[in-house]
N, C-alpha and C. Protein backbone atom coordinates (compact mmCIF):
# COMPACT_ATOMS: atom_id res chain seq x y z
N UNK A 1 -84.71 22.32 56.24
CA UNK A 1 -84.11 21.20 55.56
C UNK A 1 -82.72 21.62 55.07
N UNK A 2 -81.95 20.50 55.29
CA UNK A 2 -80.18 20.82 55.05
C UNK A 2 -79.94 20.27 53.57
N UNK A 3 -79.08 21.12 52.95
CA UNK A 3 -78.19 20.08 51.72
C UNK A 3 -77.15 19.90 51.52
N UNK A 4 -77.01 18.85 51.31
CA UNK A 4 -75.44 17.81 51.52
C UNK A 4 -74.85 18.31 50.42
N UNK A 5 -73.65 18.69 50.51
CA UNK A 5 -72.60 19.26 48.74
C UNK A 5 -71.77 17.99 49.34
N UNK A 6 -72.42 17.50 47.53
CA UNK A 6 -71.28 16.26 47.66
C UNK A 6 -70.30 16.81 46.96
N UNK A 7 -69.02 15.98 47.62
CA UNK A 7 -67.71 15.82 47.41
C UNK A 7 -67.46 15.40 45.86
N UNK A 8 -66.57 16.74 45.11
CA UNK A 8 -66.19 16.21 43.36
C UNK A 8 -65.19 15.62 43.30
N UNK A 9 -64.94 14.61 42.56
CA UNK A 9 -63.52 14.47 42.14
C UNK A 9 -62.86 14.59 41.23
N UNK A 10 -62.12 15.03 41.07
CA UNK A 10 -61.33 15.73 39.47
C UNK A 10 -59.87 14.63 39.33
N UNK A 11 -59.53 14.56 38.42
CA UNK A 11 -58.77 13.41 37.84
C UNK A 11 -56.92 14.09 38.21
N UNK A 12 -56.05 13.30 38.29
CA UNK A 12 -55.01 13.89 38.61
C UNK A 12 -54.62 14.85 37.55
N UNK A 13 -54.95 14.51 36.30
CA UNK A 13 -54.23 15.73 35.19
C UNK A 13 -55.07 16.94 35.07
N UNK A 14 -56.37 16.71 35.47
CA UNK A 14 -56.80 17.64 35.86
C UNK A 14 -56.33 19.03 37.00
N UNK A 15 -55.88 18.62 37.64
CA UNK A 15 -55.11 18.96 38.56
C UNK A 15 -53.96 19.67 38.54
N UNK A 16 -53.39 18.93 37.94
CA UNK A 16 -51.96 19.27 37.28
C UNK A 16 -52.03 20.33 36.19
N UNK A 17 -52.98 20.37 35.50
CA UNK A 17 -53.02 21.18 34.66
C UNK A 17 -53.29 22.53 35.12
N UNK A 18 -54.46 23.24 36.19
CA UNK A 18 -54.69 23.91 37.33
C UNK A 18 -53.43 24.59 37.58
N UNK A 19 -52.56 23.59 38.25
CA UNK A 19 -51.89 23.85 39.03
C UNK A 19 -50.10 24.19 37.99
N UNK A 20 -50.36 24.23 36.65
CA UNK A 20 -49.46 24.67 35.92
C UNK A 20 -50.32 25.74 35.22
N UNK A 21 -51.42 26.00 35.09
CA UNK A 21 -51.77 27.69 34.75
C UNK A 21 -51.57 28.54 35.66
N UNK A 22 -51.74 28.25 37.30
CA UNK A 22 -51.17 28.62 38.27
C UNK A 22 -50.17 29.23 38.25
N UNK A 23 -48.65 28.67 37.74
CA UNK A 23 -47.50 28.62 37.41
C UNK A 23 -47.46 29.64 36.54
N UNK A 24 -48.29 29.70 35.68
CA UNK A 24 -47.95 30.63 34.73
C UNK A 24 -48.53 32.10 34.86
N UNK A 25 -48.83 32.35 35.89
CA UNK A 25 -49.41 33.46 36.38
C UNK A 25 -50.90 33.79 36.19
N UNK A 26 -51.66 32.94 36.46
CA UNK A 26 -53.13 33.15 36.51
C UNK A 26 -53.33 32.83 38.06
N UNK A 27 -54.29 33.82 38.26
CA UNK A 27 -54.37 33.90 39.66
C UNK A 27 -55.42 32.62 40.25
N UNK A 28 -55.72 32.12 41.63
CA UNK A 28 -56.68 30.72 42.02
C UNK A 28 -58.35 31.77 41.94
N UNK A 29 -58.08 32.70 41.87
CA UNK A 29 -59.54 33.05 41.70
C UNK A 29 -59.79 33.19 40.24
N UNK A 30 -59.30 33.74 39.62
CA UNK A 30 -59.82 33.27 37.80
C UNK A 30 -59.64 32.36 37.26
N UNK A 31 -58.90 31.30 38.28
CA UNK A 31 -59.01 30.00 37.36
C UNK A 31 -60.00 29.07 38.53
N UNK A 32 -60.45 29.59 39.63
CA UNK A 32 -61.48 29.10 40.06
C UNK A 32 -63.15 29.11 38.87
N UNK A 33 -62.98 30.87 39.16
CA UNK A 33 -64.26 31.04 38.07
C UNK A 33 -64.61 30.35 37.04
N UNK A 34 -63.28 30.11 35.95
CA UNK A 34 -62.58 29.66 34.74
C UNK A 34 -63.77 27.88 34.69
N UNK A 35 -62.81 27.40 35.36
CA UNK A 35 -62.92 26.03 35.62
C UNK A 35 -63.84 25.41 36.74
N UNK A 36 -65.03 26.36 37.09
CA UNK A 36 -66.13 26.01 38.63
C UNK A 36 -65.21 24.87 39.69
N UNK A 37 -64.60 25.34 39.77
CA UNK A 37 -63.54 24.62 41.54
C UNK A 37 -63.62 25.87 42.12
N UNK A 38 -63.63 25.52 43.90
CA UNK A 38 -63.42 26.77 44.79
C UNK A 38 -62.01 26.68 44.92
N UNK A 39 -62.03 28.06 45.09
CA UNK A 39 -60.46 28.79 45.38
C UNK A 39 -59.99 27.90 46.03
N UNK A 40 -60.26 27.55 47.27
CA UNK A 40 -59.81 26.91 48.48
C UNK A 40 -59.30 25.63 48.13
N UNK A 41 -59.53 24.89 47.25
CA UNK A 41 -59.53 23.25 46.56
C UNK A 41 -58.05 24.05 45.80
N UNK A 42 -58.39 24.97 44.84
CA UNK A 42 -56.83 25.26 44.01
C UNK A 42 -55.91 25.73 44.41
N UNK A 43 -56.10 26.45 45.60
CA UNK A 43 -54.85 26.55 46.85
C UNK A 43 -54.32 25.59 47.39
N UNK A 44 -55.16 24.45 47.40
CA UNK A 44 -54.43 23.39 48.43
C UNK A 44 -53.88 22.42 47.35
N UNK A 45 -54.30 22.41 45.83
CA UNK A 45 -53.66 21.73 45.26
C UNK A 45 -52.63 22.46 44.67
N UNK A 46 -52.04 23.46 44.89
CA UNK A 46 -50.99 24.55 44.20
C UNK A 46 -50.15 24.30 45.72
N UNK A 47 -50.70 24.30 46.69
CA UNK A 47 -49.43 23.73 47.77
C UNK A 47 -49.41 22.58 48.16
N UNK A 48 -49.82 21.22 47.12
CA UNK A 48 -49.58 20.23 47.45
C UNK A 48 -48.27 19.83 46.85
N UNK A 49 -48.24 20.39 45.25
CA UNK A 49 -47.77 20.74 44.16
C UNK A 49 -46.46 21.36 44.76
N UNK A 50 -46.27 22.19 45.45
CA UNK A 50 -45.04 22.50 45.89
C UNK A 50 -44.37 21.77 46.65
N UNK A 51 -42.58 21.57 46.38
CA UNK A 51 -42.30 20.84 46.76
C UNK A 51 -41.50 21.05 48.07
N UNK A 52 -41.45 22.31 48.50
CA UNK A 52 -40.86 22.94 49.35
C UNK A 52 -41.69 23.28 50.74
N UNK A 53 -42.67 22.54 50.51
CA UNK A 53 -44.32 22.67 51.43
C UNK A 53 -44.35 21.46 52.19
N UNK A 54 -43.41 21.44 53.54
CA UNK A 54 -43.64 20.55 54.61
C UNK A 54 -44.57 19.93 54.98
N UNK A 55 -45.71 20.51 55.04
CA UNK A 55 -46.76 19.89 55.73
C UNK A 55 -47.28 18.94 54.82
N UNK A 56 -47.20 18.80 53.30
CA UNK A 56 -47.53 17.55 52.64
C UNK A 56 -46.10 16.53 51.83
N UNK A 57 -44.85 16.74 53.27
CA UNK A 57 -43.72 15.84 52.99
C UNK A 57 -43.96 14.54 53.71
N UNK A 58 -43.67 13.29 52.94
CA UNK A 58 -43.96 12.62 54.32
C UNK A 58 -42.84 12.71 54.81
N UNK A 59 -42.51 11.52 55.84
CA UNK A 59 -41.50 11.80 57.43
C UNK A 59 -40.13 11.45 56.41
N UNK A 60 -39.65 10.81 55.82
CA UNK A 60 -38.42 10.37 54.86
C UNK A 60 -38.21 11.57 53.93
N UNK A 61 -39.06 12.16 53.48
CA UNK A 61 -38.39 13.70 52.54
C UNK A 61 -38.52 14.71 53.39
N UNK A 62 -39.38 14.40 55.22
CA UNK A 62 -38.41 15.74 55.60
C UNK A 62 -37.25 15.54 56.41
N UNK A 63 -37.01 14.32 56.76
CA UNK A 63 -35.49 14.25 57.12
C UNK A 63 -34.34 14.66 56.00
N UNK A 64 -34.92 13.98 54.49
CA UNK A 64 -33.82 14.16 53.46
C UNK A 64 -33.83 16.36 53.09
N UNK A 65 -34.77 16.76 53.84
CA UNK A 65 -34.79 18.20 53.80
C UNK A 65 -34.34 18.80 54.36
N UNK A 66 -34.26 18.23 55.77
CA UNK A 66 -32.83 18.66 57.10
C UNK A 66 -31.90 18.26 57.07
N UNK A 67 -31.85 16.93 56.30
CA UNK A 67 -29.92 16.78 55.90
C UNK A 67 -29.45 17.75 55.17
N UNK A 68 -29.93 17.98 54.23
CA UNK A 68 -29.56 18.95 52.89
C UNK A 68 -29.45 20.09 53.27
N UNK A 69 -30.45 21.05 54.34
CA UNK A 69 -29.91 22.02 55.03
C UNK A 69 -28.79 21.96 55.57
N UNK A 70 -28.25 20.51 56.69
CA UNK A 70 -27.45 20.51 57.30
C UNK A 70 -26.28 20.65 56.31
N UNK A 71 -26.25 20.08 55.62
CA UNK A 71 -24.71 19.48 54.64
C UNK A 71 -24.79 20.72 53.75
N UNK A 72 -25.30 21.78 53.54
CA UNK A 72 -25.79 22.95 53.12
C UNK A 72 -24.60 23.99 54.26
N UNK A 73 -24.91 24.18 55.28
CA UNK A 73 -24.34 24.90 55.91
C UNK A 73 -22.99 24.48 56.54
N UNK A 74 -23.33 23.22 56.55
CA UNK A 74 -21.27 22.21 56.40
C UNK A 74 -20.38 22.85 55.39
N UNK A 75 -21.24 22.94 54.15
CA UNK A 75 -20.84 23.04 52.85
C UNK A 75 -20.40 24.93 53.18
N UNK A 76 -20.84 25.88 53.66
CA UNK A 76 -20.20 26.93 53.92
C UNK A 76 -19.62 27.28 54.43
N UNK A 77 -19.43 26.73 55.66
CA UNK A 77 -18.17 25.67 56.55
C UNK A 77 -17.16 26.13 56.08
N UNK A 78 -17.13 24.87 55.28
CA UNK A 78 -15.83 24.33 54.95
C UNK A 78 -15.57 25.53 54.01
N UNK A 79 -15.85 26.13 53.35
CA UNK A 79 -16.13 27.17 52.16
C UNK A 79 -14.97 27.95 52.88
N UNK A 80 -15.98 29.14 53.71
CA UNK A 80 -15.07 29.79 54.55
C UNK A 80 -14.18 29.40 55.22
N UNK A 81 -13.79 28.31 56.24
CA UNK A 81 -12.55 28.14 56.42
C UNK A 81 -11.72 27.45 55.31
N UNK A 82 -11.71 27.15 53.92
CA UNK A 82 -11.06 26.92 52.66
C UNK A 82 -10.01 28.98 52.52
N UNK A 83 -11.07 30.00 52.55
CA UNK A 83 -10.94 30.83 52.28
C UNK A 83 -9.58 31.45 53.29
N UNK A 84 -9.84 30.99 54.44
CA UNK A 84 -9.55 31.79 55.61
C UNK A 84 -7.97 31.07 55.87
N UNK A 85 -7.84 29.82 55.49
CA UNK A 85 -6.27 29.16 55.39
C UNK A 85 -5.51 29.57 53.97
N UNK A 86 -6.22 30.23 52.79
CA UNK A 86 -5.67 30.51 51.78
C UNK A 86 -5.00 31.47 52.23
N UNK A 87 -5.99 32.52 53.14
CA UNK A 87 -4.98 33.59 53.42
C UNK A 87 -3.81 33.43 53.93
N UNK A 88 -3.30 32.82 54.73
CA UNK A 88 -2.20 32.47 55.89
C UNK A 88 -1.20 31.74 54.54
């Protein structure tokens, strides 16, 4: 005979809160223990939480993430050749 683990749900500030002890240097396994969530649940909400974590951007913040690279390296561009006509 099989048993079904049902699915918990924890409230968003719940979450958030997790995921700012996180922040503060407590590791996902003592605040697994801490708070009975598996590691695996506080990893994925500590990289949902990040905002630099592609795979939960949708398609409009990762274009606005490759512009900003782009206009990023425009921006050193222009930097260095600013530098390079001062000389002359």
């Amino acid at each position: 005979m099989t048993t079904k683990k049902l699915a918990r749900s924890y409230s968003n500030e719940f979450k958030e809160s997790i995921v700012s002890l996180s922040q503060t240097g407590q590791s996902a396994n003592s605040l697994a223990k801490e708070y009975k969530v598996s590691v695996s649940t506080i990893r994925k909400w500590i990289q949902q939480a990040d905002p630099t974590n592609r795979h939960v951007l949708s398609l409009r913040e990762r274009e606005l993430v490759k512009e900003n690279k782009r206009l990023k390296e425009e921006n050193t561009i222009l930097k260095r050749s600013a530098v390079l006509l001062a000389k002359n």
